[in-house]
Protein backbone atom coordinates (compact mmCIF):
# COMPACT_ATOMS: atom_id res chain seq x y z
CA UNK A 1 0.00 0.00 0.00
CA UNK A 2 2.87 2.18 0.48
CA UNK A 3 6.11 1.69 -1.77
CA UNK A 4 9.35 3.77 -1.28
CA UNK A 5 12.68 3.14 -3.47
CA UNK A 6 15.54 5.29 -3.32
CA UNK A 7 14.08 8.34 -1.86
CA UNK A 8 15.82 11.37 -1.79
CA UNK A 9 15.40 14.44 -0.29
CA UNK A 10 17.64 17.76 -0.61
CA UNK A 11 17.25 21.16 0.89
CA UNK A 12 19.98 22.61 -1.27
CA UNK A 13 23.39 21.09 -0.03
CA UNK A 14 21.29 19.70 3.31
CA UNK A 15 20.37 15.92 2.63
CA UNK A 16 16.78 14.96 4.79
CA UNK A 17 16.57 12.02 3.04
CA UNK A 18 19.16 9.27 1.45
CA UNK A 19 18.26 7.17 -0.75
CA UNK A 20 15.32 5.59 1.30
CA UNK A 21 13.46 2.09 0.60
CA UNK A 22 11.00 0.61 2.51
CA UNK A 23 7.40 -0.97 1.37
CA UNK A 24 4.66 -1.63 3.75
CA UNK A 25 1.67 -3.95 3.59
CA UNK A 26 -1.39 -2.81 3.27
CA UNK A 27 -3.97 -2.99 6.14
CA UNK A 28 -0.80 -2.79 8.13
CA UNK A 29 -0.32 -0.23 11.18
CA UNK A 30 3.16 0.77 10.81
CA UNK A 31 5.69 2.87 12.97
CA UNK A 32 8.41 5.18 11.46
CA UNK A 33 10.93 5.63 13.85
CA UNK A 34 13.78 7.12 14.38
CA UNK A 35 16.55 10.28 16.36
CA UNK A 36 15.48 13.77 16.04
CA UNK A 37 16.32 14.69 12.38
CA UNK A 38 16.34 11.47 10.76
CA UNK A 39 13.62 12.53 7.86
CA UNK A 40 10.76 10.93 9.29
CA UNK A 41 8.68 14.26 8.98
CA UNK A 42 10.06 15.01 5.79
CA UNK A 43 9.38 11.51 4.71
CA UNK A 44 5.39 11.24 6.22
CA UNK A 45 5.41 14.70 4.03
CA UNK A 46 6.85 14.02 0.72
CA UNK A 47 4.31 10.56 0.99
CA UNK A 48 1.34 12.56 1.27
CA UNK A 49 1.94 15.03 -1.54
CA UNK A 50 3.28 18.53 0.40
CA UNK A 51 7.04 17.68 -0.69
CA UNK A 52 9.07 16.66 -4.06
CA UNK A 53 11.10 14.41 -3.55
CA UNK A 54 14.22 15.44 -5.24
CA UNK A 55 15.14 11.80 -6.37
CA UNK A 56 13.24 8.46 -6.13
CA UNK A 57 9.83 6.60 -6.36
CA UNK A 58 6.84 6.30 -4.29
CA UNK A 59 3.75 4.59 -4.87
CA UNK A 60 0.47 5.23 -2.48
CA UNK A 61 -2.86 3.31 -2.23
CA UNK A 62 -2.43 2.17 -5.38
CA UNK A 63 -1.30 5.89 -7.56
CA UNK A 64 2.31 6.81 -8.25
CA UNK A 65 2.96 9.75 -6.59
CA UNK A 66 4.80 11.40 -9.51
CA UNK A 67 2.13 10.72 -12.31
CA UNK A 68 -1.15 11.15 -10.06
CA UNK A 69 -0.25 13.33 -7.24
CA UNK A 70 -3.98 14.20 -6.90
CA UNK A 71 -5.21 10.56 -6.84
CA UNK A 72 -2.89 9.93 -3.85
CA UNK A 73 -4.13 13.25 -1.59
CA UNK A 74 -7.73 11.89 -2.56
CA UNK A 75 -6.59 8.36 -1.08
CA UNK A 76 -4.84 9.61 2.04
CA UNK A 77 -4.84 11.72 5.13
CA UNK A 78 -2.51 13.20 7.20
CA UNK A 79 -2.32 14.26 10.74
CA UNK A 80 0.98 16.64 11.28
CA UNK A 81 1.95 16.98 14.86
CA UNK A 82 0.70 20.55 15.41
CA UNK A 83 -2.72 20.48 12.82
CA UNK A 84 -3.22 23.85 11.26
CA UNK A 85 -6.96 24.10 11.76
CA UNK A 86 -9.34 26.83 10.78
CA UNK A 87 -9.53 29.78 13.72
CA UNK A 88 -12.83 30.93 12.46
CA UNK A 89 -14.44 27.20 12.36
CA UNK A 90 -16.30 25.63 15.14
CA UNK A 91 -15.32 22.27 15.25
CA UNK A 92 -18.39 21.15 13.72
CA UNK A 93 -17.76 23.32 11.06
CA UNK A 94 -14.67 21.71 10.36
CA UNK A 95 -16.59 17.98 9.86
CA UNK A 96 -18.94 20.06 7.71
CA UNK A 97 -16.16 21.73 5.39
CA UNK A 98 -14.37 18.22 4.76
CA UNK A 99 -17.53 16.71 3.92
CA UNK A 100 -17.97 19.33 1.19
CA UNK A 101 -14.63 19.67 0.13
CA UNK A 102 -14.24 15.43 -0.69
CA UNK A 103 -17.78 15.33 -1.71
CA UNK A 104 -19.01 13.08 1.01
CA UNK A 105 -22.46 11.49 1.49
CA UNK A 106 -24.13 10.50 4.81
CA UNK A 107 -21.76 11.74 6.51
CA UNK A 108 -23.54 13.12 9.37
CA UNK A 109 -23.58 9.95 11.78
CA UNK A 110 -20.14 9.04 10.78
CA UNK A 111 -19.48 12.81 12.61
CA UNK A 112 -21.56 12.40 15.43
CA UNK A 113 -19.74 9.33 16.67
CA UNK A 114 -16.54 10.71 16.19
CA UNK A 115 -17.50 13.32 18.39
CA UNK A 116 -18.38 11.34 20.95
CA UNK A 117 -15.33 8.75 20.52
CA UNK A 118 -12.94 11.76 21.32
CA UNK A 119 -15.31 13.94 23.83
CA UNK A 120 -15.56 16.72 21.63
CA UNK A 121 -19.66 16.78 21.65
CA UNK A 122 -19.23 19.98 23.85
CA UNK A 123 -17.18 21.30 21.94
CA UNK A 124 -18.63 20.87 18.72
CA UNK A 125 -20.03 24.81 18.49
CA UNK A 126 -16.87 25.92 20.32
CA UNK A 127 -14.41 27.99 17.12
CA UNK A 128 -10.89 26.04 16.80
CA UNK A 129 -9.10 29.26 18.07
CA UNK A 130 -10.46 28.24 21.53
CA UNK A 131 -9.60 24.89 21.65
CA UNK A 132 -6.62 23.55 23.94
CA UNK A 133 -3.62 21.49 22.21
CA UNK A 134 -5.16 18.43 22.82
CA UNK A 135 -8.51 19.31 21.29
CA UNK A 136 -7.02 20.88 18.30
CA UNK A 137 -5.32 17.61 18.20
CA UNK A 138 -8.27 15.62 18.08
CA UNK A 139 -10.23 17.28 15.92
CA UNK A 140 -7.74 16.75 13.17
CA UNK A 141 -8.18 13.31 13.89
CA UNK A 142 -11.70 13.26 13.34
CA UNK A 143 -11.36 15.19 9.99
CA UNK A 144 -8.81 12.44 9.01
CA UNK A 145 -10.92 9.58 10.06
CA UNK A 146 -14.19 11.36 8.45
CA UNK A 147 -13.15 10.83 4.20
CA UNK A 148 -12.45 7.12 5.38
CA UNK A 149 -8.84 7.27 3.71
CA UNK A 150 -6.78 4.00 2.09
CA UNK A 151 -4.26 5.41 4.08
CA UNK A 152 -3.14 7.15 7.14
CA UNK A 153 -0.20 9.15 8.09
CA UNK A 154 -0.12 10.01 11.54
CA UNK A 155 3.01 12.39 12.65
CA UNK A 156 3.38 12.44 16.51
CA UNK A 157 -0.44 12.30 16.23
CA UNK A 158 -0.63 11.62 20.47
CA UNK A 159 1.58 15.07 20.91
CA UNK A 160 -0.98 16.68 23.32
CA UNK A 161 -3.54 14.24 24.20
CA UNK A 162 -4.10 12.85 27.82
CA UNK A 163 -4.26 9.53 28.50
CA UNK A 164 -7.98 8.55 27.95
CA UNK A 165 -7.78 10.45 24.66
CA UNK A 166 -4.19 8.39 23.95
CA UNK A 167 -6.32 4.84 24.69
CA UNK A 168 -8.97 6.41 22.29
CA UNK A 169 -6.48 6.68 19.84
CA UNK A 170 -4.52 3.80 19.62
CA UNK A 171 -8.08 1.87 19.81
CA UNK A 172 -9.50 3.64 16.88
CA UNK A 173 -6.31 3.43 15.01
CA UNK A 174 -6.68 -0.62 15.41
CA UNK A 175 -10.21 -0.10 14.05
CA UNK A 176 -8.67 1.92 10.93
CA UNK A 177 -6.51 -0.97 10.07
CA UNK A 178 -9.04 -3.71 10.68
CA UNK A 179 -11.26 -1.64 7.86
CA UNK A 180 -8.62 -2.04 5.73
CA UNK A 181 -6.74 0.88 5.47
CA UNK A 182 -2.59 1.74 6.15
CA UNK A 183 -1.47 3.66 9.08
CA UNK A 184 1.71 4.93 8.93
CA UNK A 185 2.38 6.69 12.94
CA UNK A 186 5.87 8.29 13.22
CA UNK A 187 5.98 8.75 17.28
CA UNK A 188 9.32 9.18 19.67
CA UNK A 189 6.90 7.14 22.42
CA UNK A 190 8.25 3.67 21.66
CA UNK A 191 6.60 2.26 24.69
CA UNK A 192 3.49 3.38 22.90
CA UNK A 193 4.19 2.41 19.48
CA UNK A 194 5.06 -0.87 20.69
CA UNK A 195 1.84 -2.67 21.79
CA UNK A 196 0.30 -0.37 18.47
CA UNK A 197 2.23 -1.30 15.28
CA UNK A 198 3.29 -4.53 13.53
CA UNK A 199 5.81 -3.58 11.10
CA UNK A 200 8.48 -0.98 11.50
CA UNK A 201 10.64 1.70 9.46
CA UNK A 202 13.99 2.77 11.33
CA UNK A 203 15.49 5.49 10.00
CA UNK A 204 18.65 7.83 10.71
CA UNK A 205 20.30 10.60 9.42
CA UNK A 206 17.98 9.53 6.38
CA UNK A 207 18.63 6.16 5.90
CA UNK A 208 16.46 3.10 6.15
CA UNK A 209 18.07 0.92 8.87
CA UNK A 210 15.49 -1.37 8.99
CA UNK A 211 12.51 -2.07 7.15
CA UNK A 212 9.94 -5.11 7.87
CA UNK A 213 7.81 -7.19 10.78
CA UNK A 214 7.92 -5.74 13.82
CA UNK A 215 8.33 -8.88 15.19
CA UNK A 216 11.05 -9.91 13.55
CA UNK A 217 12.78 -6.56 14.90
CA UNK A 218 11.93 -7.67 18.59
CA UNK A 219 13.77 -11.29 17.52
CA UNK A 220 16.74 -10.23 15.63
CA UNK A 221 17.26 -7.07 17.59
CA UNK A 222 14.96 -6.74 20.78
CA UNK A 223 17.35 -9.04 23.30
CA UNK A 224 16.30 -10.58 26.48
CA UNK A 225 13.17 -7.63 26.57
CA UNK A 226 12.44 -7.92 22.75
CA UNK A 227 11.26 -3.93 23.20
CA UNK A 228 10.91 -1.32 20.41
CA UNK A 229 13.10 0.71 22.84
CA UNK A 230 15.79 -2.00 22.73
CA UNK A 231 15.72 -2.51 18.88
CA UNK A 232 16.09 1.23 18.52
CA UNK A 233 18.87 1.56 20.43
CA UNK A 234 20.78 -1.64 19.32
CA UNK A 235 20.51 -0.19 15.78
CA UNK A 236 20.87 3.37 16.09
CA UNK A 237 24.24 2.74 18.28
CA UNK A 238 25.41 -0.21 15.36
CA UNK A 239 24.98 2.32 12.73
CA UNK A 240 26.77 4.95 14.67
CA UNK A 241 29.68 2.42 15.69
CA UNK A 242 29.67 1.08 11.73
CA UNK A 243 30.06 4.85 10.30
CA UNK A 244 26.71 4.35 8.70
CA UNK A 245 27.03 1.33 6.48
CA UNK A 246 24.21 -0.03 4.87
CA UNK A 247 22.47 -2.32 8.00
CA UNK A 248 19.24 -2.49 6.17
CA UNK A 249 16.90 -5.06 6.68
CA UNK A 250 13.67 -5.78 4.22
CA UNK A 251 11.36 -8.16 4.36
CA UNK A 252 11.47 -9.70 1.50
């Protein structure tokens, strides 16, 4: 559902991204993970049409980025870590505006139980600018879940949310996947991402250092504890120790 070979991505003489490859099955939930700076923004943002990429190929739901750009926004939605929502718009108003804008029928009760999944039926005539972090935060959720995408791509999406709202999340993002459709969550809260996801992308300084099951992570890399934590930092400290030699892992 999601293909990347041999993206790059340059901000003049700056390299994000190296020459990153990674595919991930679809109806999968899938973490990208990685050290501050590794590309995974810039990666969750070149997949969902906001960046070029300067070099390389990626295929979404099923539409090659490169030839149908606006295929692959239709089949996707993404959640950045601080959502730029609408000041002016209740939060109703917001359900209401992506209804019109993808063209969505019977929409209505879809909205009214995402309002109550994330306790926002209170705040449904309240206007965005008044809304805490957290409710901002959810609210872009609900947009997302709303058009009923092929594919998800959550960045930090639990950046604000307390923990009720955090179980909410990680329940409904199980439900997503059991539809049918791809998350992709990029999240520094392993412990989190953990019990959530079953495949993984590691990634540093913008290279792929390992791509496939997370379970086969835990085995190969995830010791006596077979943690997320403990495959990150077995990896990220081999690649450091290695100078950065290719330790990439597919799953093929």
């Amino acid at each position: 559902m999601i293909e990347v070979e041999a993206f790059v991505k340059r901000y003049g003489e700056f390299v994000a991204v190296a020459g990153a490859s990674f595919a991930i099955p679809a109806g999968s939930v899938a973490a990208l993970v990685g050290p501050n700076g590794a590309g995974k923004t810039t990666t969750i943002r070149t997949l969902c049409g906001i960046l070029r990429p300067t070099a390389g190929r990626m295929r979404v739901a099923g539409a090659d980025l490169a030839v149908d750009p606006i295929l692959v926004k239709q089949r996707t939605a993404y959640v950045p870590d601080d959502p730029p929502l609408f000041d002016t718009l209740t939060v109703q108003e917001h359900l209401q505006f992506i209804a019109s804008a993808y063209r969505l029928t019977d929409w209505q009760d879809d909205a009214d139980e995402l309002l109550g999944r994330f306790t926002l039926d209170e705040k449904k005539n309240t206007l965005a600018s008044e809304l805490s972090r957290g409710m901002r935060q959810k609210v872009a959720i609900a947009c997302a879940y709303l058009r009923r995408p092929d594919v998800l791509l959550l960045d930090e999406p639990m950046t604000g949310l307390d923990p009720p709202s955090i179980r909410t999340l990680k329940e409904t993002i199980r439900e997503q996947s059991q539809r049918g459709a791809t998350v992709l969550v990029s999240s520094h809260l392993l412990s989190l991402v953990d019990d959530l996801c079953d495949f993984l992308v590691l990634i540093r300084q913008g290279k792929v250092l390992f791509s496939g099951p997370l379970g086969e992570a835990r085995e190969r890399f995830g010791g006596a504890s077979g943690s997320l934590e403990e495959v990150f930092f077995r990896l990220t400290g081999q690649a450091e120790e290695l100078g950065d030699q290719d330790l990439a892992v597919s799953d093929d």
